[in-house]
Protein backbone atom coordinates (compact mmCIF):
# COMPACT_ATOMS: atom_id res chain seq x y z
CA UNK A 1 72.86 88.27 82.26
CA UNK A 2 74.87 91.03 80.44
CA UNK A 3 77.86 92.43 82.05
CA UNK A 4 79.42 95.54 81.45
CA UNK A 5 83.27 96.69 82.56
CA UNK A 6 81.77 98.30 85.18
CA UNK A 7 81.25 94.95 86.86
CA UNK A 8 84.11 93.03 86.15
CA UNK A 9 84.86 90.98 89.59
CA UNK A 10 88.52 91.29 90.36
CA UNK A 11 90.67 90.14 94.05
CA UNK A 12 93.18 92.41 94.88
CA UNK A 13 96.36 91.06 94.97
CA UNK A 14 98.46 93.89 96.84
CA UNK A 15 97.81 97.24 97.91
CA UNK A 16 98.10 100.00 95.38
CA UNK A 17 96.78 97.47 92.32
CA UNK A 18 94.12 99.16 90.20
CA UNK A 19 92.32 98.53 86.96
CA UNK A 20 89.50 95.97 86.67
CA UNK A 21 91.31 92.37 86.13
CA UNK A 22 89.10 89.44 85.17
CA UNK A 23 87.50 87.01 87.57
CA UNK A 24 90.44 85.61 90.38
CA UNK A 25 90.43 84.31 93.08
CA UNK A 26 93.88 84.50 95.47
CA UNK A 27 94.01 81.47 97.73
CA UNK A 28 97.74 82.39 99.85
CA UNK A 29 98.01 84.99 102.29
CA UNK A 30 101.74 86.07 103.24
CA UNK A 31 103.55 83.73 105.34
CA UNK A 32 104.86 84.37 108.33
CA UNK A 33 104.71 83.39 112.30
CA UNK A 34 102.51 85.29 114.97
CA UNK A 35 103.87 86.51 117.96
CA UNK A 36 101.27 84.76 120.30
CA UNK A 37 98.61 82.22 119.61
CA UNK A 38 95.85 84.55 119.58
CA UNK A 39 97.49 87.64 118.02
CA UNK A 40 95.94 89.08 114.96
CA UNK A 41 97.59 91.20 112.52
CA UNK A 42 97.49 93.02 109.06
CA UNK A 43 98.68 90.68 106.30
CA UNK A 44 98.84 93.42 104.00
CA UNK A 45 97.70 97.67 104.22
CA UNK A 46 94.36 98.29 103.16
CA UNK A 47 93.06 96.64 99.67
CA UNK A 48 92.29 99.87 97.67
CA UNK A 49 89.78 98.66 94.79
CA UNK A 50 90.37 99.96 91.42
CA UNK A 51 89.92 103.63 90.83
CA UNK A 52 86.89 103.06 88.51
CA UNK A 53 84.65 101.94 92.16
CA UNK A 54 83.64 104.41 94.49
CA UNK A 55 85.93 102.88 97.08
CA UNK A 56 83.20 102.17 99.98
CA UNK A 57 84.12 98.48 100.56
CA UNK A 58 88.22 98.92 101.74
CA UNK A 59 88.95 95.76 103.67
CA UNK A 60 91.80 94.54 105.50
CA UNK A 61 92.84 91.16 105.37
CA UNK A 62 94.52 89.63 109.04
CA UNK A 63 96.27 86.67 109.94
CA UNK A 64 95.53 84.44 113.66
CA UNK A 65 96.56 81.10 114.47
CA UNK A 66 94.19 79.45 116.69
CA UNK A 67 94.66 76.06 118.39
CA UNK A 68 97.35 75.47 115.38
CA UNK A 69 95.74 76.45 112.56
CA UNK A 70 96.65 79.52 110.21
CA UNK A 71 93.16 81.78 109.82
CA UNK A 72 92.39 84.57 107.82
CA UNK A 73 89.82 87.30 108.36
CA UNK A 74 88.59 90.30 106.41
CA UNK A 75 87.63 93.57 108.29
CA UNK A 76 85.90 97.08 107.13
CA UNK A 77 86.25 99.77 109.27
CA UNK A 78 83.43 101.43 107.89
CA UNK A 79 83.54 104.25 110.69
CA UNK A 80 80.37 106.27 111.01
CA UNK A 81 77.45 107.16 109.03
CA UNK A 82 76.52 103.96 108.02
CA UNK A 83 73.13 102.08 108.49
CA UNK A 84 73.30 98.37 107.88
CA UNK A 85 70.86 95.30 107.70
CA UNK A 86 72.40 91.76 108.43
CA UNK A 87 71.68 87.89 108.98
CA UNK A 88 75.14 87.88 111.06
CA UNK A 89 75.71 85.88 114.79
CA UNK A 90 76.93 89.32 115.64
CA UNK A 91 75.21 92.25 115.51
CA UNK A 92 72.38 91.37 112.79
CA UNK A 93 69.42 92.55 112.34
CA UNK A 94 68.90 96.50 111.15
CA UNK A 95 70.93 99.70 112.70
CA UNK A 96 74.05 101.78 112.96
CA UNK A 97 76.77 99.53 112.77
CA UNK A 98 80.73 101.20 112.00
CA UNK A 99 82.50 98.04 111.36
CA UNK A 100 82.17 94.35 109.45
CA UNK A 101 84.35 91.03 110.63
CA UNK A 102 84.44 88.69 107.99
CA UNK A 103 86.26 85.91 110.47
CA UNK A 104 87.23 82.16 109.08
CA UNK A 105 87.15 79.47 111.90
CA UNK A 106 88.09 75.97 111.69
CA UNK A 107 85.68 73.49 109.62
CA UNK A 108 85.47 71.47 112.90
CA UNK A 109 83.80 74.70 114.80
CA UNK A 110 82.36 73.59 117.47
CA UNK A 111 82.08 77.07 119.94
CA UNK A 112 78.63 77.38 121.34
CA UNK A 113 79.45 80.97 122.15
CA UNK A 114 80.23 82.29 118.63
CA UNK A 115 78.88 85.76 118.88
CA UNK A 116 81.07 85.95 122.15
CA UNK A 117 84.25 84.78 119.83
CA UNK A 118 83.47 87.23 117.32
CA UNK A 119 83.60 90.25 119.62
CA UNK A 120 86.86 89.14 120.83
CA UNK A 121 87.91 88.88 117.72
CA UNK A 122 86.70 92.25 116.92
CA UNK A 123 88.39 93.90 119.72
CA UNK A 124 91.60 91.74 118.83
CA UNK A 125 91.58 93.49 115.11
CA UNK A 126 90.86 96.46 116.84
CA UNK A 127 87.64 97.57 116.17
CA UNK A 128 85.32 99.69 118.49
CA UNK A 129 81.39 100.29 118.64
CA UNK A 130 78.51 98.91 117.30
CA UNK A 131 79.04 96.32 113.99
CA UNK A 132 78.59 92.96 112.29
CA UNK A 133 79.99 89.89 112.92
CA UNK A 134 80.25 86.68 110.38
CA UNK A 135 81.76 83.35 110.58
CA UNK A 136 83.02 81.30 107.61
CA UNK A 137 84.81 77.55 107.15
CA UNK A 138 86.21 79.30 104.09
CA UNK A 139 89.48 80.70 103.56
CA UNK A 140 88.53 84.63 103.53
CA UNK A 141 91.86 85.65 101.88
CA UNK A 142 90.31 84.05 99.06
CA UNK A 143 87.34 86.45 98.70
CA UNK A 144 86.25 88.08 95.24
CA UNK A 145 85.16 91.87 94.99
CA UNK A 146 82.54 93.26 91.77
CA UNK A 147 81.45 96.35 91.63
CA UNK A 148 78.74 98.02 90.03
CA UNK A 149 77.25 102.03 89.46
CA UNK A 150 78.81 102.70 92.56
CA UNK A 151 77.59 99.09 94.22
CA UNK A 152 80.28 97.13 96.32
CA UNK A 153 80.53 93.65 96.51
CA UNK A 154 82.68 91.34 98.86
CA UNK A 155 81.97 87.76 99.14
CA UNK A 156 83.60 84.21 100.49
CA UNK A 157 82.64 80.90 99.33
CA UNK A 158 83.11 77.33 100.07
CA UNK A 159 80.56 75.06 99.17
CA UNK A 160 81.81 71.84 100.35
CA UNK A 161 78.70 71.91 102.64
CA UNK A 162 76.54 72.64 99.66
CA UNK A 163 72.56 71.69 98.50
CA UNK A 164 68.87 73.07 98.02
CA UNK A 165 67.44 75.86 100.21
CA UNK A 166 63.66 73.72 99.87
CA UNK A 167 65.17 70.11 101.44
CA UNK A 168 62.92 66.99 102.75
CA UNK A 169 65.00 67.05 105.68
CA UNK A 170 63.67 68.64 109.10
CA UNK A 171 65.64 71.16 110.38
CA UNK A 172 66.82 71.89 113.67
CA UNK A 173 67.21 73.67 116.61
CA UNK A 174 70.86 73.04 117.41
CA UNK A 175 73.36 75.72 116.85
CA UNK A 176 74.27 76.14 113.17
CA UNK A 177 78.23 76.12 112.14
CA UNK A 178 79.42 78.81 110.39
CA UNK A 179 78.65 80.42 107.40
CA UNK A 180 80.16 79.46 104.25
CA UNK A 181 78.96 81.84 102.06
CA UNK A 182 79.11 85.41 103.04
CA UNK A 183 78.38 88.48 101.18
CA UNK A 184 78.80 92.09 102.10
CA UNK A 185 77.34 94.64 99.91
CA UNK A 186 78.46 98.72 100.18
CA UNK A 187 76.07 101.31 98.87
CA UNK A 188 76.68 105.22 98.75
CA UNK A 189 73.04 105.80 99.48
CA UNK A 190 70.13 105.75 101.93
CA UNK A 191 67.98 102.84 101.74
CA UNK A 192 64.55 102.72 103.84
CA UNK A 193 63.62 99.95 106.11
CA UNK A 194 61.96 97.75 103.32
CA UNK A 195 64.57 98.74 100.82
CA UNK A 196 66.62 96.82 103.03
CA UNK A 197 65.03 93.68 103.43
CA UNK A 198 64.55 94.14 99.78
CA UNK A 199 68.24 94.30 98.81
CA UNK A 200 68.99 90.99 100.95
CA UNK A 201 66.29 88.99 98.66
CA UNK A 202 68.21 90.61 95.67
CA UNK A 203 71.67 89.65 96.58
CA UNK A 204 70.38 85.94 98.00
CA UNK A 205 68.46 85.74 94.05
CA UNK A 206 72.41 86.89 92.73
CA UNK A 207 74.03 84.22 94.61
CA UNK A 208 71.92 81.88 93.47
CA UNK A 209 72.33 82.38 89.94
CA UNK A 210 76.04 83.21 90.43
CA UNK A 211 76.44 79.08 91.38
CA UNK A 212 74.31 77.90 88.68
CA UNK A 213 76.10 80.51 85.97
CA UNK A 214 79.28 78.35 87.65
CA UNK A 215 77.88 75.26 87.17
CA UNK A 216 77.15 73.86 90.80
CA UNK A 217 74.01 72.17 91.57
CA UNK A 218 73.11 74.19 94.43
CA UNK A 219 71.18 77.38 96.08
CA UNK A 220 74.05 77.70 98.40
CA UNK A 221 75.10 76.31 102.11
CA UNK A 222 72.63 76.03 104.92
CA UNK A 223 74.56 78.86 107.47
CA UNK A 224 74.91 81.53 104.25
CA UNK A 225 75.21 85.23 105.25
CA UNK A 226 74.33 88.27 103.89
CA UNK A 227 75.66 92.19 105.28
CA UNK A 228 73.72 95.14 103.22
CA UNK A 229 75.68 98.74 103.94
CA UNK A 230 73.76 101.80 103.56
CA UNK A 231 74.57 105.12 104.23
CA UNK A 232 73.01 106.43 106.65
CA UNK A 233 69.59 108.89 105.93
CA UNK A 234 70.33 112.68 106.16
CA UNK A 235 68.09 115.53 106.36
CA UNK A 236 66.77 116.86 103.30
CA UNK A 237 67.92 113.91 101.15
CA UNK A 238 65.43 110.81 100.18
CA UNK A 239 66.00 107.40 101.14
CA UNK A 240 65.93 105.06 98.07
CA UNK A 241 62.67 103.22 98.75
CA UNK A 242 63.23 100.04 96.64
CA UNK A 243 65.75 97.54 96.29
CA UNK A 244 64.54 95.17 94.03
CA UNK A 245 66.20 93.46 90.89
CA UNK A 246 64.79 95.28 88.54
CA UNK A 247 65.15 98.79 90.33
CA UNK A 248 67.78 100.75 90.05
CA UNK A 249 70.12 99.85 93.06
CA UNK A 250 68.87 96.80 93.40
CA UNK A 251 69.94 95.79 89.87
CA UNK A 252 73.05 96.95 91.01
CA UNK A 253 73.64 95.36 93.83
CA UNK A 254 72.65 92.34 91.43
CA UNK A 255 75.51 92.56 89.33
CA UNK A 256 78.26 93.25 91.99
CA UNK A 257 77.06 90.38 94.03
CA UNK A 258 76.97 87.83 90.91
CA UNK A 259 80.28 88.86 89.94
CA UNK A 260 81.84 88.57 93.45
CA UNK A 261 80.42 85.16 94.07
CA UNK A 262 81.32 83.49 90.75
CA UNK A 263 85.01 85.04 91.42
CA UNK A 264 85.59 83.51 94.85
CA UNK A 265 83.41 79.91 94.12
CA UNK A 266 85.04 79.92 90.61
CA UNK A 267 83.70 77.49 87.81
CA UNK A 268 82.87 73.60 88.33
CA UNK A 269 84.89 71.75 85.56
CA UNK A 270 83.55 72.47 82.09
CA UNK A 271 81.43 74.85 83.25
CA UNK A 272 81.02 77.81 80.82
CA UNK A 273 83.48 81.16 82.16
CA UNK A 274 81.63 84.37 82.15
C-alpha cells in the first residue's frame, strides 16, 4: 500500500511536539511514586498531535500502581457529540458515548468483574457519563498514532499472545483476558448504523495487514479490540453511508489504522520498514 505524508504514524513524545516524525514507538512513561496504591494521575498534559491532523483523537496518558505493579492508561475525553460503535467490556456495542479508557492490567489478569474495574477506573481518571472501556496486557504508553484526511488512529499492541483468527482449536465460554490489541479510530463525520459496522471490518482488514507488512505470522490476539468515533448526525447534514476500504472514509480509516499498528507492534527482525 502507498502512503502519503499525510499518514505518517508518529508517538508523541511530550506535549507541544508537532510535525509528522517517522514510525516510533515510546516504551517509558515518567517516573515517579503515587500517592496511594490506587491513585491515578496525568503523566504528562494532553498529547496534542501534529498540526497537520484535525486534532479529534487528544489522549492523556496516566500512571496507577496496582498490587505493585506500575500501569499505564490512555484516556479521551471526547465530551459530547460523539456517536461511537465498539467491541469493548465496557460500554460496547453502538451509541453516545463522551469518553474512551484505554486501561493496561497485569498479564496475569485474572478479575472476573472487568467491566466493574473499568468503571472504577474511569471514575478514578475522572471521567463522567456514558463511554468505552478497553483492557490491554500491553504497555499503553507505548501506543502509535497515524492519521489520515482527517482520520485518527490510536492503537496498542502486544502480541506475545499472538496466532490465526480461523484456529482448529474450540473455543470457549470462560471469560477472555484482556485485549492486546486495541484500536481507536476518530472521525469528523457522521457515519450511519452500517457504516459503522462497516468501518470495524475495515480497521480489523488494516490490522491485519499492518502485522504481516511487519513481518509477524499472525491475524492478531484472540481478545483484540476495536473503538470507531463518529460524530454524531445533525439535522440537515448526511450521514456517510459507507465505510468500506475502498470508499472514501473507509480508505481512510485504512491508512491511519495500518500506520498506527505497525508503529506500536514495530517490525519482526529483518522485516522490511515501511
Amino acid at each position: 500500500m502507498s502512503r502519503s505524508s499525510a499518514s505518517a504514524a508518529d508517538v508523541r513524545a511530550s506535549a507541544g511536539e508537532a510535525g509528522t516524525a517517522a514510525p516510533q514507538v515510546r516504551g517509558n512513561v515518567r517516573s515517579g511514586s503515587p500517592r496511594s496504591p490506587r491513585s491515578i494521575r496525568p503523566v504528562t498534559d494532553v498529547l496534542v498531535p501534529p498540526r497537520s491532523t484535525t486534532g479529534l483523537l487528544r489522549v492523556q496518558r496516566l500512571v496507577r500502581i496496582e498490587d505493585g505493579e506500575r500501569l499505564a492508561s490512555l484516556v479521551w475525553r471526547a465530551g459530547g457529540g460523539w456517536r461511537m460503535i465498539s467491541s469493548a467490556v465496557l460500554g460496547g456495542g453502538i451509541g453516545e458515548r463522551a469518553w474512551v479508557l484505554n486501561a493496561q492490567v497485569s498479564h496475569g489478569y485474572r478479575r472476573a468483574d472487568p467491566d466493574r474495574h473499568l468503571a472504577d477506573l474511569a471514575r478514578d481518571a475522572g471521567v463522567r457519563g456514558p463511554g468505552v472501556g478497553l483492557m490491554t496486557a500491553a504497555d499503553a504508553g507505548a501506543y502509535g498514532r497515524a492519521h489520515d484526511g482527517g482520520a485518527e488512529a490510536v492503537a496498542t499492541v502486544g502480541l506475545g499472545v499472538r496466532g490465526w483468527a480461523a484456529s482448529p482449536a474450540e473455543g470457549t465460554a470462560a471469560p477472555t483476558r484482556p485485549g492486546t490489541i486495541n484500536i481507536v479510530v476518530a472521525l469528523p463525520v457522521a457515519l450511519t448504523d452500517g457504516a459503522l459496522v462497516n468501518a470495524v471490518a475495515t480497521a480489523t482488514e488494516a490490522k491485519v495487514q499492518a502485522l504481516l507488512d511487519s513481518g509477524y505470522d499472525c491475524s492478531g490476539t484472540p481478545t483484540d479490540a476495536v473503538c470507531i468515533a463518529a460524530r454524531s448526525p445533525r439535522a440537515g447534514v448526511e450521514s456517510e453511508a459507507f465505510a468500506g476500504p475502498r470508499s472514501l472514509w473507509g480508505a481512510r480509516v485504512a491508512r491511519a489504522v495500518h500506520g498506527a499498528v505497525r508503529a506500536a507492534a514495530g517490525p519482526v527482525a529483518g522485516a522490511p520498514r515501511p
